[in-house]
Protein backbone atom coordinates (compact mmCIF):
# COMPACT_ATOMS: atom_id res chain seq x y z
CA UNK A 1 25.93 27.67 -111.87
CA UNK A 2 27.77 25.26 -113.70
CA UNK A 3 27.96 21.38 -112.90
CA UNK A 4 31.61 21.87 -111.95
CA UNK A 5 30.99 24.67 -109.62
CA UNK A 6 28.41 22.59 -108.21
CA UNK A 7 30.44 19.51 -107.66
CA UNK A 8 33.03 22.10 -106.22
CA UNK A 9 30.24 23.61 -103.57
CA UNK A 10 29.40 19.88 -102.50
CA UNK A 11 32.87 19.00 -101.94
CA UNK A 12 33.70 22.26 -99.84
CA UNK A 13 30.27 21.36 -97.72
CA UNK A 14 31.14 17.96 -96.98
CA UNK A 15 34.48 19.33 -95.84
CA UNK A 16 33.15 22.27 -94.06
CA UNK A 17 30.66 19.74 -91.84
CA UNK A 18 33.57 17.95 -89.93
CA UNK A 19 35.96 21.15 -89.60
CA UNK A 20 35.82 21.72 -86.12
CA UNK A 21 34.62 20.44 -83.22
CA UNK A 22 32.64 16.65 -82.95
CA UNK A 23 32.03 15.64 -86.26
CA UNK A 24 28.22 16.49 -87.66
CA UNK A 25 27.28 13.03 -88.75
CA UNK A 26 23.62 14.36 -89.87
CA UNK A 27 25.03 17.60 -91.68
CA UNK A 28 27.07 15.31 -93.76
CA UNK A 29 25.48 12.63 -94.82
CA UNK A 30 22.38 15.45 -95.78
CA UNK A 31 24.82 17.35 -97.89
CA UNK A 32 25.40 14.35 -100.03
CA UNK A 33 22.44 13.16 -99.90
CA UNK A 34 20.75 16.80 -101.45
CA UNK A 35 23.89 16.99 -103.44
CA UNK A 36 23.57 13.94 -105.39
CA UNK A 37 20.10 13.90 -107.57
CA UNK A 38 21.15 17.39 -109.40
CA UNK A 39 25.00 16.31 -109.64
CA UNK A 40 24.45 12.84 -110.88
CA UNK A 41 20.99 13.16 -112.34
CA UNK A 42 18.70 10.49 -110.44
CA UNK A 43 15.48 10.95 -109.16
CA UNK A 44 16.52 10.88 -105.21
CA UNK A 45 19.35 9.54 -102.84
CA UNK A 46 19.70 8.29 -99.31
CA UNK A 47 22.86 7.63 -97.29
CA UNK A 48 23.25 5.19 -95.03
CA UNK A 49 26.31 5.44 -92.25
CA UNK A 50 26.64 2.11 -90.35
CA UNK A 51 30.41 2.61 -89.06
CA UNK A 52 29.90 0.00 -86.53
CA UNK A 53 27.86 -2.93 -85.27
CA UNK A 54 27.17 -1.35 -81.82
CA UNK A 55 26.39 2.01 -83.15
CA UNK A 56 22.84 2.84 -84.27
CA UNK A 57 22.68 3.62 -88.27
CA UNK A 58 22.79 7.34 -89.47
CA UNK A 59 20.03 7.90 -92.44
CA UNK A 60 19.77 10.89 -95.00
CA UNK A 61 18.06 11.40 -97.90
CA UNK A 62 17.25 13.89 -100.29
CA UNK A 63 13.64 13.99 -99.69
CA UNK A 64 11.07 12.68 -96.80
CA UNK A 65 9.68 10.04 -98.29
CA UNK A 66 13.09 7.99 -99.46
CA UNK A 67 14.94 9.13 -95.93
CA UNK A 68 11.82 7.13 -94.82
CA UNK A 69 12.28 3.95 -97.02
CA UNK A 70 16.18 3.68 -96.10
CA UNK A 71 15.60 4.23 -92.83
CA UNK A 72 12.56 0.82 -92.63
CA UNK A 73 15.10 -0.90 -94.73
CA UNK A 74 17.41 -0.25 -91.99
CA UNK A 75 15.09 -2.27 -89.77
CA UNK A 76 14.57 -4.68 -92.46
CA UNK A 77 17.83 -5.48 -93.21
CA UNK A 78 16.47 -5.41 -96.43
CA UNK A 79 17.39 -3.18 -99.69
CA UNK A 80 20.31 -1.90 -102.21
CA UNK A 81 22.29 -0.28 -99.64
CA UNK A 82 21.90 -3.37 -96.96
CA UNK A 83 23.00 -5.47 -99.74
CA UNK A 84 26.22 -3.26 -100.59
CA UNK A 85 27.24 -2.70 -97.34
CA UNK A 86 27.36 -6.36 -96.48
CA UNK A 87 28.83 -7.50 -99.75
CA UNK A 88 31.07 -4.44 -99.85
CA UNK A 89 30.71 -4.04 -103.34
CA UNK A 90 28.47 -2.02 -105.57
CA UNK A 91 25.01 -2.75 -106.62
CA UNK A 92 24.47 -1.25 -109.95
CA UNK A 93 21.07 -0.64 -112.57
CA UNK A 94 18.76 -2.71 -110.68
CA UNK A 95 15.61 -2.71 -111.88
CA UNK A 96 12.91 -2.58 -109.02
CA UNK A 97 10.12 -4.14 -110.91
CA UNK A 98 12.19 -7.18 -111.76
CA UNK A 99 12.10 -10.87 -110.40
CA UNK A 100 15.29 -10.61 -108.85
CA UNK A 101 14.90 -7.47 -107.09
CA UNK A 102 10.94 -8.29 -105.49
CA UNK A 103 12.96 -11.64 -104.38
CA UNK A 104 15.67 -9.88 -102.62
CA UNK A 105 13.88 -7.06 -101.65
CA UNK A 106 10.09 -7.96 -101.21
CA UNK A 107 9.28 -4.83 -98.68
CA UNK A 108 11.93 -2.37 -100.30
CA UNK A 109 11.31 -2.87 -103.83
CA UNK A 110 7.60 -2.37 -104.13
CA UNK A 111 7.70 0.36 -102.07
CA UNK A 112 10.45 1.89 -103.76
CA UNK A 113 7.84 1.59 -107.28
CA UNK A 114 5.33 2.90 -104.83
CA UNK A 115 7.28 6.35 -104.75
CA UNK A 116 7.97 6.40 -108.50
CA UNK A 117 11.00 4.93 -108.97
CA UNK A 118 12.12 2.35 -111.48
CA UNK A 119 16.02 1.66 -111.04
CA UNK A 120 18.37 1.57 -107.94
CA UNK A 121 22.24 1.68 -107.79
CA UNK A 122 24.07 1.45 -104.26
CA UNK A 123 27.99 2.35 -103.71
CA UNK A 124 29.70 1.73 -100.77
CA UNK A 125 31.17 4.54 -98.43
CA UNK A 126 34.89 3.20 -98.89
CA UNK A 127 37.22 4.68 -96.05
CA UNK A 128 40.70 3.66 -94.78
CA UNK A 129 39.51 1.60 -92.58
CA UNK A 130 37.03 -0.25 -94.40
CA UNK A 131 32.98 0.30 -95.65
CA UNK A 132 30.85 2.29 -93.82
CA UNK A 133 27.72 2.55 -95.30
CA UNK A 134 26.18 3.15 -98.92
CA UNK A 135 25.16 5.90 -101.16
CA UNK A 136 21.81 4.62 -102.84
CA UNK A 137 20.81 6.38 -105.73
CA UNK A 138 17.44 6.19 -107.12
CA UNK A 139 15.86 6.95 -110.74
CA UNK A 140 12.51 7.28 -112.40
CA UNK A 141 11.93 5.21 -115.45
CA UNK A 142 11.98 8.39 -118.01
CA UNK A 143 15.37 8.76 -116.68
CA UNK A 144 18.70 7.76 -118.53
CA UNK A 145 21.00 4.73 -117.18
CA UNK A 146 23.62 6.31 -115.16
CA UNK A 147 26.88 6.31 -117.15
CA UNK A 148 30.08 4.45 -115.94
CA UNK A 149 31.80 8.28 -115.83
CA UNK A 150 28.85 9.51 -113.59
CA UNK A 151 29.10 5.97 -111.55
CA UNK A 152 32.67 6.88 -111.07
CA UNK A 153 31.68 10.42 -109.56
CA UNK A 154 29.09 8.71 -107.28
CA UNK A 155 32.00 6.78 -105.98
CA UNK A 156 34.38 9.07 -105.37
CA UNK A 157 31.85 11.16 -103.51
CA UNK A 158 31.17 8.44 -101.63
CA UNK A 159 34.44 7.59 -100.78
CA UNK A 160 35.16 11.33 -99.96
CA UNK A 161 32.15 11.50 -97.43
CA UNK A 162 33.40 8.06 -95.88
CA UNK A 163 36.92 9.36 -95.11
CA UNK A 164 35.80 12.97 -93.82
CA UNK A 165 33.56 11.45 -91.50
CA UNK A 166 36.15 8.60 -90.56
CA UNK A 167 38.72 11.24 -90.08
CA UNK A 168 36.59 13.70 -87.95
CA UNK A 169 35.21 10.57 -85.98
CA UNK A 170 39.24 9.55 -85.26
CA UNK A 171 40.17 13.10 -84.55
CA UNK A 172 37.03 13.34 -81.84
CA UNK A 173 38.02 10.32 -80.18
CA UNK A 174 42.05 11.46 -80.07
CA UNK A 175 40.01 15.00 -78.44
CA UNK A 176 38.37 12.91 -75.63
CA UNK A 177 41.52 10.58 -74.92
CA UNK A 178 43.59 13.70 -74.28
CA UNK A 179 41.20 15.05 -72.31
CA UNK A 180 40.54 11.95 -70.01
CA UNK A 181 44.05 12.05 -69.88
CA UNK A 182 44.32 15.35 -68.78
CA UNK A 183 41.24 15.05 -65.88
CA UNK A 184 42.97 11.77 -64.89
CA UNK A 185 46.60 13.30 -64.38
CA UNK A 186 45.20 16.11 -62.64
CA UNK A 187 43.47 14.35 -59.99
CA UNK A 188 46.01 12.10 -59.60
CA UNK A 189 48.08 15.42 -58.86
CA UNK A 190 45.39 16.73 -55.96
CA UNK A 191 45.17 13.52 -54.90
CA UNK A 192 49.29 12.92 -54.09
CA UNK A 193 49.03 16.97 -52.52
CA UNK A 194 46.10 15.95 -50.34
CA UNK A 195 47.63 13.07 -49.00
CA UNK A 196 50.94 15.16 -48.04
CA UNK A 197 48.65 17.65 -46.26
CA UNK A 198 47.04 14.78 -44.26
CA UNK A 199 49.97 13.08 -43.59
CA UNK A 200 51.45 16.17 -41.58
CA UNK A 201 48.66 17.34 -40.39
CA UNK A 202 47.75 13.70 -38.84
CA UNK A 203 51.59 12.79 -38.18
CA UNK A 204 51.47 9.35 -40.18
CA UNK A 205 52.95 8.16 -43.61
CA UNK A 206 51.40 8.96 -47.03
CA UNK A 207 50.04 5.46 -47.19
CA UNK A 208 48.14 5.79 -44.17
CA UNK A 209 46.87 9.35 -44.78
CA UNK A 210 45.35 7.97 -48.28
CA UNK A 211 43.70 5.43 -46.60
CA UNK A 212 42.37 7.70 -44.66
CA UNK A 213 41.43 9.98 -47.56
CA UNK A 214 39.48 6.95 -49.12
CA UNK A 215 37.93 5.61 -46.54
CA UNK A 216 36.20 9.25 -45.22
CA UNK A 217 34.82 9.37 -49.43
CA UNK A 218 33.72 6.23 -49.85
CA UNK A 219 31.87 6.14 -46.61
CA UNK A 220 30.17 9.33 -47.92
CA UNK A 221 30.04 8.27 -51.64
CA UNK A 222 32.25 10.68 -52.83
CA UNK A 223 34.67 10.86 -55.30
CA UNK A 224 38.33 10.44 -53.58
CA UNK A 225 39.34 13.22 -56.46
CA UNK A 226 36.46 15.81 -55.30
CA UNK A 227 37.51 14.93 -51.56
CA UNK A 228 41.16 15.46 -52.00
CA UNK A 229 40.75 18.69 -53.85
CA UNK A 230 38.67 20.33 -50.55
CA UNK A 231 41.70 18.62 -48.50
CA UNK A 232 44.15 21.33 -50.52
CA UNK A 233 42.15 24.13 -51.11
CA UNK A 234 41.33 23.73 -47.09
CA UNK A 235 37.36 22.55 -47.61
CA UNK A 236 37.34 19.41 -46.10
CA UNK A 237 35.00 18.08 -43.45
CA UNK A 238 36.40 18.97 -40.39
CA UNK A 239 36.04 15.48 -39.26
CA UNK A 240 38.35 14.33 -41.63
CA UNK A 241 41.44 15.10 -39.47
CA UNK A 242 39.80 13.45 -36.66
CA UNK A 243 39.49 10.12 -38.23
């Protein structure tokens, strides 16, 4: 397989994970994570997907050991793709044994040497909306100096992977508006029939028969929805009427 064909395959799999349905977070990030090494020819890469403050980080990487090591740094706050995500610019050719990197980095870089690895470069997951996360990539010693052409690819699969998932993440949100939406409107809709039902059957105005309606579920800590739709479909308590 050639390298275009495998570019091609990563792109179609990053594309495929968020197609349908909630987007796969995991599947993603682990698709570019195993994509990357062969594609851009480092040793290993991790992805790290911090969308939000609140929100818990996602962690991939192409092999145990460094999905490991991102995922300490994590609770470090430590490491290249800390560092890039908070500066929101890219980290590039570090070299792990150096003074600069133990300083910055003094429980991610020796344990990054540890596992074999001499050099670390980090690019941020650029969306629309802003950075996301990083794409760390990391390289043995014997290795070559990533070129600015295969820095450039990095990017723009890092970029890609940032706007799938912050597309798939908008378009599950938009999914669970409509559908509050929809569960909201429709008991509002039982809700108005059971209180015309009551209101006959108990000779008073609509007001009063929803006040009755409440009152009987919350005194039973029920949902006023759940009660109203056993007023219509003729399942209520028999004591309701009486009250």
């Amino acid at each position: 397989m050639t390298p275009e064909q495998r570019l091609a395959d990563v792109f179609v799999a990053l594309a495929g994970c968020t197609t349908d349905g909630p987007p796969d977070v995991a599947g993603t990030l682990t698709v570019l994570a195993h994509g990357s090494p062969s594609l851009l020819g480092v040793g290993a890469a991790a992805v790290v997907f911090a969308p939000d403050e609140h929100e818990a980080a996602h962690v991939a990487g192409s092999d145990p050991a460094v999905s490991r090591l991102e995922h300490d740094a994590v609770g470090w706050r430590e490491g290249p793709g800390n560092d890039c995500h908070r500066t929101l610019t890219p980290l590039t050719q570090a070299a792990l044994d150096g003074r600069s990197a133990r300083q910055r980095w003094p429980h991610y870089a020796p344990r990054a040497l540890g596992l074999g690895y001499a050099r670390v470069v980090a690019l941020p997951l650029r969306g629309h909306t802003g950075i996301s996360g990083a794409l760390v990539l990391l390289s043995h010693a014997r290795q070559s100096v990533l070129t600015p052409g295969t820095l450039t690819l990095g990017q723009s699969m890092a970029d890609f992977t940032a706007v799938t998932l912050e597309r798939a993440r908008e378009a599950d949100r938009s999914r669970t508006l409509a559908a509050q939406l929809e569960l909201a409107l429709s008991s509002r809709i039982v809700i108005e029939q059971a209180k015309g039902v009551l209101a006959a059957r108990l000779e008073m105005t609509v007001d009063d028969a929803f006040a009755v309606l409440r009152t009987h579920a919350r005194s039973r800590q029920r949902l006023v929805s759940v009660v109203a739709r056993e007023v219509v479909e003729g399942r209520a308590d028999p004591g309701l009427a009486g009250e």
